[in-house]
Protein backbone atom coordinates (compact mmCIF):
# COMPACT_ATOMS: atom_id res chain seq x y z
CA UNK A 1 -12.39 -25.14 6.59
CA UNK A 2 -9.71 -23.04 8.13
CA UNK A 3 -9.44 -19.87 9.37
CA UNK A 4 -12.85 -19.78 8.56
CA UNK A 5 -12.42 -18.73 4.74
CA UNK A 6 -14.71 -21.37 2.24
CA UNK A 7 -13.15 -21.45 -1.34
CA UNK A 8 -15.71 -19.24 -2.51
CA UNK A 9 -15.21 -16.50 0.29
CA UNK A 10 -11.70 -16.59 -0.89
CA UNK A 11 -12.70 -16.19 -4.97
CA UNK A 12 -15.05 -12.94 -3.85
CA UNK A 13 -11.83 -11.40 -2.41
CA UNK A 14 -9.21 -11.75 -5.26
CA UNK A 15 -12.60 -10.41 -7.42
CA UNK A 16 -12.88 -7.49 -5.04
CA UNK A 17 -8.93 -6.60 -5.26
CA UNK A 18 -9.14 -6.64 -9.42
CA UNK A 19 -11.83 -4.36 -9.22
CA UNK A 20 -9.87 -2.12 -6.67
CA UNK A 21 -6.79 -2.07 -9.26
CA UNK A 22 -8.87 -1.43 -11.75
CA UNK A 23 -10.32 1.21 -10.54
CA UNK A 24 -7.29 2.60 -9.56
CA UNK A 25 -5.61 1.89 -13.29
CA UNK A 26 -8.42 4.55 -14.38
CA UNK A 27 -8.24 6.92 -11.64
CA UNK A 28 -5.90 10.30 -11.73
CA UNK A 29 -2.67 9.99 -9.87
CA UNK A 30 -2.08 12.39 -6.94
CA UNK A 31 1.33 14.18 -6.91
CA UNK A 32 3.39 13.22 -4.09
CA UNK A 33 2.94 15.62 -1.08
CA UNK A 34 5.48 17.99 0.07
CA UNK A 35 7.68 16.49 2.81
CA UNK A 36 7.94 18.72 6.06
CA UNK A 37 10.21 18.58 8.96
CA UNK A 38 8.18 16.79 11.13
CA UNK A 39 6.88 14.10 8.58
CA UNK A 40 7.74 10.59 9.47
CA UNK A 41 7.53 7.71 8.08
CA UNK A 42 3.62 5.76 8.62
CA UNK A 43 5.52 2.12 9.45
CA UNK A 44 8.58 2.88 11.03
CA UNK A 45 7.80 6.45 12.45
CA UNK A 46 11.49 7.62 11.48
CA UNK A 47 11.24 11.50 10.60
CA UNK A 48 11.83 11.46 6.68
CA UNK A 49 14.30 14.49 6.87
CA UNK A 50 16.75 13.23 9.31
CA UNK A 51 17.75 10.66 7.46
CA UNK A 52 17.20 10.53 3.61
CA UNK A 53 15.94 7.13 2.39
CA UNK A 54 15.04 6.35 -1.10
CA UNK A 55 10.58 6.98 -0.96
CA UNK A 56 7.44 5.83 -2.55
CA UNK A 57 3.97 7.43 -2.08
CA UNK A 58 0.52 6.33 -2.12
CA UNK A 59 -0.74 7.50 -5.97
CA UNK A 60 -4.52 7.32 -5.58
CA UNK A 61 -5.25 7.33 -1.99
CA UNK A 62 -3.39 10.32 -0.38
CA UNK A 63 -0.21 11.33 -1.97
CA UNK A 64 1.39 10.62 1.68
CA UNK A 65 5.43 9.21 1.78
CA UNK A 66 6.61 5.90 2.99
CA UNK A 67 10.10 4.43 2.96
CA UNK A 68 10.94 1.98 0.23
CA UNK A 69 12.06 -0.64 2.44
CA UNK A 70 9.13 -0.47 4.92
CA UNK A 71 6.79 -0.69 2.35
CA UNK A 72 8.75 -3.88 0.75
CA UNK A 73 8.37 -4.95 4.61
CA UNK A 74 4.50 -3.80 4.75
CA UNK A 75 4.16 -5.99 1.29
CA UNK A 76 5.51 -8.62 2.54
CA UNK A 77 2.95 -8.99 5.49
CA UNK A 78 0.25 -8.32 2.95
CA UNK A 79 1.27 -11.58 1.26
CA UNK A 80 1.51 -13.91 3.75
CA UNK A 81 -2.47 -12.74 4.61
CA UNK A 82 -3.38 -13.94 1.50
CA UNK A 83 -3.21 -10.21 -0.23
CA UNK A 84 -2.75 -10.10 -3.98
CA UNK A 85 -2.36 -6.01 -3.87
CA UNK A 86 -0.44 -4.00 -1.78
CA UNK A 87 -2.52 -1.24 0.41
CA UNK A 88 -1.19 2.29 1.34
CA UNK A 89 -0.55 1.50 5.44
CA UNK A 90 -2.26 4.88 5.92
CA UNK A 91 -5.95 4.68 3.35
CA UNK A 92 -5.47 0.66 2.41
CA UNK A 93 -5.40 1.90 -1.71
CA UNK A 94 -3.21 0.26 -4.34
CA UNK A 95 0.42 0.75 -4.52
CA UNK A 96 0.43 -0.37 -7.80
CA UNK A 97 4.27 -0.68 -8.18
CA UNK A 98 4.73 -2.72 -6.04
CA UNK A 99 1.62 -5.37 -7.06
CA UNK A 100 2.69 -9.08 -7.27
């Protein structure tokens, strides 16, 4: 056993991240919140206004903007834990577009 995850604890998770994108498939998508001056960016703190990269939001969790490429970044880590579905940094809900 390593890392202390059995084959089994490993199956309950993937079952636990279907349900949480399924859930999320049936729940109402926020709008993306207004961006203000002193918003920055959740992963790489940059202020969002200064300089204009392209964004993504979190749909379902809080509506709250990230930079593409930090999220890509933020997915990436999320994979090589073992994560099958990308979290919003800020609430940990499904960014479904950018799901394996």
């Amino acid at each position: 056993m390593r890392g202390g995850y059995s084959r089994s604890s490993r199956a309950k998770r993937k079952d636990s991240e279907k349900d949480m994108a399924a859930a999320a498939d049936n729940r109402e998508k926020l709008q993306q919140k207004q961006i203000d001056e002193e918003d920055v960016c959740p992963i790489c703190q940059d202020e969002f206004l200064q300089k204009p990269e392209p964004l993504t939001y979190c749909k379902y969790g809080c509506g709250n903007s990230v930079h593409v490429k930090c999220m890509k970044i933020g997915a990436e880590h999320q994979r090589t834990t073992g994560e099958t579905i990308v979290k919003c940094p800020l609430v940990e809900w499904t960014l479904d577009h950018f799901r394996n």
